[in-house]
N, C-alpha and C. Protein backbone atom coordinates (compact mmCIF):
# COMPACT_ATOMS: atom_id res chain seq x y z
N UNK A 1 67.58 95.10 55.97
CA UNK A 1 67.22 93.77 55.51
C UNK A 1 65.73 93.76 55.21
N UNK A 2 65.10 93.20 53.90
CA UNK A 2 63.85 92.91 53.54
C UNK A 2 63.28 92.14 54.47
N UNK A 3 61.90 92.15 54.36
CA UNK A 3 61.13 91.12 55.04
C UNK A 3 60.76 89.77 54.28
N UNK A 4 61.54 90.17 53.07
CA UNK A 4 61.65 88.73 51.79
C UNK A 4 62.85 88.04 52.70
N UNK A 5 63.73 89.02 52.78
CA UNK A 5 65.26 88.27 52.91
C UNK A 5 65.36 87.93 54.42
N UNK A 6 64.67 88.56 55.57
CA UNK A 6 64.74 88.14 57.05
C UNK A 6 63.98 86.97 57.03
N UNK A 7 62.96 86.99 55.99
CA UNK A 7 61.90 85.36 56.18
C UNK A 7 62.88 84.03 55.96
N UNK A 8 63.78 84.17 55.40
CA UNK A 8 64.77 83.00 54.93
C UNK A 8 65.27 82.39 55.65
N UNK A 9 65.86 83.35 57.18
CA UNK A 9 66.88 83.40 57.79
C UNK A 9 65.96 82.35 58.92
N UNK A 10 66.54 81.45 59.63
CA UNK A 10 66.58 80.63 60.69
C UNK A 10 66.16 81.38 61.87
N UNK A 11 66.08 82.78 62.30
CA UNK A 11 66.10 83.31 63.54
C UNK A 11 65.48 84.54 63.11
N UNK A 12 65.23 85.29 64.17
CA UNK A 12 65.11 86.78 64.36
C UNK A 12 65.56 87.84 64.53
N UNK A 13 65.66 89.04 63.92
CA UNK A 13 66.54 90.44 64.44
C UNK A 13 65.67 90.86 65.62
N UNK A 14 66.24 91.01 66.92
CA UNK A 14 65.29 92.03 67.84
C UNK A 14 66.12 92.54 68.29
N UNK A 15 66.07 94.07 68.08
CA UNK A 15 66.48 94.87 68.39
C UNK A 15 67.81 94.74 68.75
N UNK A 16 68.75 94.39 67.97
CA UNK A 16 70.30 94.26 67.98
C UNK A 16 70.79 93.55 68.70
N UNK A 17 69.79 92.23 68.74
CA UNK A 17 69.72 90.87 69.35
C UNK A 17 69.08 89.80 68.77
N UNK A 18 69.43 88.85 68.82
CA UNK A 18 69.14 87.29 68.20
C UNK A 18 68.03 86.53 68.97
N UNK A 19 67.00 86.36 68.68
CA UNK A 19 65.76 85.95 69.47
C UNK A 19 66.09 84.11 68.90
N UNK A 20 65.93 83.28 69.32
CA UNK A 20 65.86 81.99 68.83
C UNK A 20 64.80 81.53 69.32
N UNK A 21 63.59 81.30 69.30
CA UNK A 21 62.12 80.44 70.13
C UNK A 21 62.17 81.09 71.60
N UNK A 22 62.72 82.38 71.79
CA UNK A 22 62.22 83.03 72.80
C UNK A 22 63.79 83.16 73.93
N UNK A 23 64.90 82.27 73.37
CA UNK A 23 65.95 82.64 74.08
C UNK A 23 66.97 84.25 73.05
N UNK A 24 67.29 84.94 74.05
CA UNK A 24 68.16 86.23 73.82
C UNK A 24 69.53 85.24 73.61
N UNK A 25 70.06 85.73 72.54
CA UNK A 25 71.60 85.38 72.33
C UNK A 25 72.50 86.86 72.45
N UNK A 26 73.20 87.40 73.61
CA UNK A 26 74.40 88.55 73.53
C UNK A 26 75.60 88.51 73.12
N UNK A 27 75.97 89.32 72.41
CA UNK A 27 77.51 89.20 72.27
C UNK A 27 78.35 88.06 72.99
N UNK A 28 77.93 88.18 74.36
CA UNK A 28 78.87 87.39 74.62
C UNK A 28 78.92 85.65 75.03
N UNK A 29 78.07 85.46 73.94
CA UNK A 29 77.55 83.93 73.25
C UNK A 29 78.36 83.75 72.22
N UNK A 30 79.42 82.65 71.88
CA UNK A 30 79.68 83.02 70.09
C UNK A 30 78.38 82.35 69.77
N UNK A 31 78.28 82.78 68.26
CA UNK A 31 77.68 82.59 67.36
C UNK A 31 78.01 81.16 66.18
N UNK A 32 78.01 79.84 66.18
CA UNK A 32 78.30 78.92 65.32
C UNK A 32 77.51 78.70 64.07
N UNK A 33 78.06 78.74 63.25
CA UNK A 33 76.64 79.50 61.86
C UNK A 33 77.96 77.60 60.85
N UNK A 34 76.69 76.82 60.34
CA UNK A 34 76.60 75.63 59.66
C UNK A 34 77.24 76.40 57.97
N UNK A 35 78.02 75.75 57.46
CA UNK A 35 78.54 75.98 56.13
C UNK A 35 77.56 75.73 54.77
N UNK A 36 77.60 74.40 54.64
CA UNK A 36 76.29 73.61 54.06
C UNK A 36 74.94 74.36 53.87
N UNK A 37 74.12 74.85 53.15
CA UNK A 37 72.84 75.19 53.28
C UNK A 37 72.44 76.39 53.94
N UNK A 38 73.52 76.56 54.57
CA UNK A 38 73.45 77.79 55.71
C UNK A 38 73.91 79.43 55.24
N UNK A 39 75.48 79.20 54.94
CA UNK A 39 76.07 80.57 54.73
C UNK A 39 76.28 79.93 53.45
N UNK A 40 76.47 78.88 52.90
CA UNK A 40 76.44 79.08 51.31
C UNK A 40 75.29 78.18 50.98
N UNK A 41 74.69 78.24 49.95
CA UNK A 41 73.29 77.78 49.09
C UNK A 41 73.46 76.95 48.35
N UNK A 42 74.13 75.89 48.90
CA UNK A 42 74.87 74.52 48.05
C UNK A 42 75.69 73.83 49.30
N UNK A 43 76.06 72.76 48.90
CA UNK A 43 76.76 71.76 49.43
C UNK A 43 77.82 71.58 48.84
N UNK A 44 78.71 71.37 50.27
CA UNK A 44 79.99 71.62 49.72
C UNK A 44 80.72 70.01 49.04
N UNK A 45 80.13 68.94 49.54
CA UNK A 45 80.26 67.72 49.23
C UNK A 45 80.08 67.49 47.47
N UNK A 46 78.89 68.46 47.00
CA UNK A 46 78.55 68.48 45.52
C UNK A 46 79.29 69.31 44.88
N UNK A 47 79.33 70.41 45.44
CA UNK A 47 80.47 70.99 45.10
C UNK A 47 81.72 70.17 44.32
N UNK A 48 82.06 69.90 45.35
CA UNK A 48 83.80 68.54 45.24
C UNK A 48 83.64 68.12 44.26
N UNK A 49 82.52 67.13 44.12
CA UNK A 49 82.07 66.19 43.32
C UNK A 49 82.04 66.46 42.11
N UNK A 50 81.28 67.90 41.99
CA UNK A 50 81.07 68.14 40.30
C UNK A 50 82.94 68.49 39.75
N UNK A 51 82.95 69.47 40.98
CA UNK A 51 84.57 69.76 40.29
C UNK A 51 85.47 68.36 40.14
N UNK A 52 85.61 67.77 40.78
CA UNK A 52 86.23 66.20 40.66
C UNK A 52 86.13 65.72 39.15
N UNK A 53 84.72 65.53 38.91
CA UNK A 53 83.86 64.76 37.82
C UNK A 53 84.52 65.59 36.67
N UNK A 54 84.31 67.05 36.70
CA UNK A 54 84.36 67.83 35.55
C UNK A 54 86.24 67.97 35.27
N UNK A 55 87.03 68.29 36.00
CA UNK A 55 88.54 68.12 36.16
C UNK A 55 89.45 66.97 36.68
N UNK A 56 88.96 65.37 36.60
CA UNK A 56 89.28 64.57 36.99
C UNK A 56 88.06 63.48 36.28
N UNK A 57 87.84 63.16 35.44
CA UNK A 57 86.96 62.78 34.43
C UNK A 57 87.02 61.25 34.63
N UNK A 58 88.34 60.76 34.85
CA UNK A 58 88.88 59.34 35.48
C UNK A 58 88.41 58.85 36.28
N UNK A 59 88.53 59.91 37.16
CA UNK A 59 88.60 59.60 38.73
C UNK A 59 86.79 59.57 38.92
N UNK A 60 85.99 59.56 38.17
CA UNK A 60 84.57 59.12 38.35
C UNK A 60 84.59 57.60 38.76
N UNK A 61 85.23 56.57 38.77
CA UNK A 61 85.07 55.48 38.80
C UNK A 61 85.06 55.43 40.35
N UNK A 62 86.46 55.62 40.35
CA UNK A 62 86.61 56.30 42.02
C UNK A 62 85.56 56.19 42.74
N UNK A 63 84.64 57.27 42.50
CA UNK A 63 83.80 57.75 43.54
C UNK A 63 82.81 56.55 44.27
N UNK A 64 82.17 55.46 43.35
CA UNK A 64 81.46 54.17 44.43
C UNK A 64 82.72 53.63 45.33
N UNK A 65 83.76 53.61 45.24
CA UNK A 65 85.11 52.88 45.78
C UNK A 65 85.20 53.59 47.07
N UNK A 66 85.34 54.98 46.58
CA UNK A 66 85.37 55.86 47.82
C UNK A 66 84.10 56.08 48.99
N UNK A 67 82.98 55.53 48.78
CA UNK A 67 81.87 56.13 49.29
C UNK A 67 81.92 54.48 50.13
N UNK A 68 82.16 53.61 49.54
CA UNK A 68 81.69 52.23 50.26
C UNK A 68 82.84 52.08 51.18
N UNK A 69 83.95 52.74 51.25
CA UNK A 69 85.05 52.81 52.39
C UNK A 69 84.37 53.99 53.33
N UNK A 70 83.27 54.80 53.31
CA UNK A 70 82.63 55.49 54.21
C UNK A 70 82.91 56.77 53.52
N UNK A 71 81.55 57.38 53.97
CA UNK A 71 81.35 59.02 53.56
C UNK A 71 82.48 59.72 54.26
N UNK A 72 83.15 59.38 55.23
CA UNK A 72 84.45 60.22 55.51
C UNK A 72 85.84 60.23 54.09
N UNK A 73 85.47 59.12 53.98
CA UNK A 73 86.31 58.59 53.19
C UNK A 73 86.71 59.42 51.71
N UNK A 74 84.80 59.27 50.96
CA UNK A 74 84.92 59.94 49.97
C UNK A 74 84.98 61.49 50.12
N UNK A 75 84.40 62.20 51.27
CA UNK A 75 84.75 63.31 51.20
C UNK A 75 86.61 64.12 51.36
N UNK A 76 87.16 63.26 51.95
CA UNK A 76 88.56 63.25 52.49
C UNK A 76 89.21 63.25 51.13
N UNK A 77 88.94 62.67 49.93
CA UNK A 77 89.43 62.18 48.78
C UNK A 77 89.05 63.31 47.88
N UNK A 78 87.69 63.48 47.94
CA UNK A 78 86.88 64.40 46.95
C UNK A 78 88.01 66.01 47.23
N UNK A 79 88.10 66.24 48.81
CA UNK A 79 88.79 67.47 49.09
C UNK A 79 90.24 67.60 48.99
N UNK A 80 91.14 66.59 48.50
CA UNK A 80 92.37 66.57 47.93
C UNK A 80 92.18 66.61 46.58
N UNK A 81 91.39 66.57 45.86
CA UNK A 81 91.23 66.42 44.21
C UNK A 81 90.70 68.15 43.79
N UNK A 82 89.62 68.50 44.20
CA UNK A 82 88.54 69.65 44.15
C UNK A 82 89.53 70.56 43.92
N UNK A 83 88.69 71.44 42.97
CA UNK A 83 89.74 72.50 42.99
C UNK A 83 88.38 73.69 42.65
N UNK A 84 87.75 73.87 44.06
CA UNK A 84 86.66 74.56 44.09
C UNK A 84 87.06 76.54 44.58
N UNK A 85 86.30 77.35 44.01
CA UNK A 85 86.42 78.41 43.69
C UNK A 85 86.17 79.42 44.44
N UNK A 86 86.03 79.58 45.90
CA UNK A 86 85.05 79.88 46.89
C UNK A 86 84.76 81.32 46.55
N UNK A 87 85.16 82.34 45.51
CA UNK A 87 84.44 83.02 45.67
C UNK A 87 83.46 83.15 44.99
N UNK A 88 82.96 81.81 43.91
CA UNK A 88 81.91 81.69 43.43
C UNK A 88 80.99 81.38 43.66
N UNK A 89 80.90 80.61 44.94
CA UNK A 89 80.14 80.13 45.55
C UNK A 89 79.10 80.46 45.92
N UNK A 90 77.81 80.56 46.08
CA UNK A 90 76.52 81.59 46.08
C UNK A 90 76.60 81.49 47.73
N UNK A 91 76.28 82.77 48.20
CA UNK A 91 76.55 83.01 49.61
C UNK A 91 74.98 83.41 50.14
N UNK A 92 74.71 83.31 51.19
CA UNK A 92 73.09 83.60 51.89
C UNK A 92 73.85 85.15 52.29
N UNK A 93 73.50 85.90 51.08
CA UNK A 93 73.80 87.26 51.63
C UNK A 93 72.82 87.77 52.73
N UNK A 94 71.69 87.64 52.99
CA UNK A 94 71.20 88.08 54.31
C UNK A 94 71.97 87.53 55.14
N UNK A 95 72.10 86.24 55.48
CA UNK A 95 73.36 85.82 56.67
C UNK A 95 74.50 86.63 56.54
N UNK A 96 74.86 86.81 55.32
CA UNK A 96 76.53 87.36 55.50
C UNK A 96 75.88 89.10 55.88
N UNK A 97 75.12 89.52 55.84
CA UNK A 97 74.85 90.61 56.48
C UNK A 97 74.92 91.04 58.04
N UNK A 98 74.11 89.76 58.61
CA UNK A 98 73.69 89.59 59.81
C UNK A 98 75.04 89.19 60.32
N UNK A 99 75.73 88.34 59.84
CA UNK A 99 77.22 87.93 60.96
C UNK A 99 78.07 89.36 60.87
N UNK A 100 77.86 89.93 59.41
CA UNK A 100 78.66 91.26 59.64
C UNK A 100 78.03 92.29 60.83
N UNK A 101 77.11 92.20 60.66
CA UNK A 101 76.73 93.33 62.18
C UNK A 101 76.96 92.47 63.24
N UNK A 102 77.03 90.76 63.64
CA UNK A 102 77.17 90.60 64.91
C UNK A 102 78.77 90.85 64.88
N UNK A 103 79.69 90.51 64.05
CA UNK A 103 80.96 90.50 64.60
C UNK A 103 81.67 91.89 64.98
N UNK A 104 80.55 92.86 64.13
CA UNK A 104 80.80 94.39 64.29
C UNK A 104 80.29 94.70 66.23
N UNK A 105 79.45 93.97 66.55
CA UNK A 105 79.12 94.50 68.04
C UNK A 105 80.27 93.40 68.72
N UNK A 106 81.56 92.86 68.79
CA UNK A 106 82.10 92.15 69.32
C UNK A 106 81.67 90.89 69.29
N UNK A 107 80.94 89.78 68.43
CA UNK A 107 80.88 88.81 68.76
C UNK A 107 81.50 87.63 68.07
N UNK A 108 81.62 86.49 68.52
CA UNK A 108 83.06 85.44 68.16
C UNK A 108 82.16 84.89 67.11
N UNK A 109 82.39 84.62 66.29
CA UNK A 109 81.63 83.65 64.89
C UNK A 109 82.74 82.36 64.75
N UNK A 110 81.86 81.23 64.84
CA UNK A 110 82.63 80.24 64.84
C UNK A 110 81.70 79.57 63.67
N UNK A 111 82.97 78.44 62.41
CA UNK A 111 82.09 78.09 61.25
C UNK A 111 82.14 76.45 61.37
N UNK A 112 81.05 76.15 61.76
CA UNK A 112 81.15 74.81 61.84
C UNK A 112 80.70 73.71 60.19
N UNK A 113 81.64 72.72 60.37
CA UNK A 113 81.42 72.27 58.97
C UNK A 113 81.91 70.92 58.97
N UNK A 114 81.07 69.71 57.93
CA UNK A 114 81.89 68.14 58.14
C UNK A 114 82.55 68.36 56.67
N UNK A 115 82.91 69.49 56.52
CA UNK A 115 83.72 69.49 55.05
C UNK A 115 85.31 68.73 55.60
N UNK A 116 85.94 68.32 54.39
CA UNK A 116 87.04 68.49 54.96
C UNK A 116 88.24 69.47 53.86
């Protein structure tokens, strides 16, 4: 990993360990890594949205209707319509590096996300 591409990253490599502000994370910590901004370089909410807008051209009206019944709401709606592509999705390949070596030393990766 570059020292371009480790500067990006939220944390530290030490020595085949995860430094966070001075706490050690081991294997046998899982690891919860954020969807959003995190492992992909976009939002998955805009995501929806554009695909919605662009394949559901109608259903733009929709979207103030859906948002003023609550952001659960419109996202719940947006993710029955979307017909998003995930492997296009631009990925934080330094992260997807780094979870590949932690899950390679045994560790649990859990993906937390308010997608629906």
């Amino acid at each position: 990993m570059s020292d371009r591409d480790s500067a990006s990253l939220p944390y530290h490599l030490v020595e085949n360990s995860v430094s966070l502000d001075g706490i050690q994370a081991s294997k046998d910590h899982p690891l919860v890594v954020d969807l959003d901004g995190t492992l992909i370089d976009t939002d998955m909410l805009q995501e929806s949205a554009l695909s919605v807008v662009t394949n559901h051209p109608g259903k733009v009206f929709n979207l103030p209707i859906w948002l003023f019944q609550g952001r659960a709401t419109l996202k719940r709606r947006l993710a029955q319509l979307a017909n998003i592509d995930f492997e296009t999705l631009p990925l934080n390949q330094a992260l997807i590096a780094f979870l590949r070596t932690e899950k390679a030393r045994g560790r649990q990766l859990v993906l937390a996300t308010a997608s629906d």
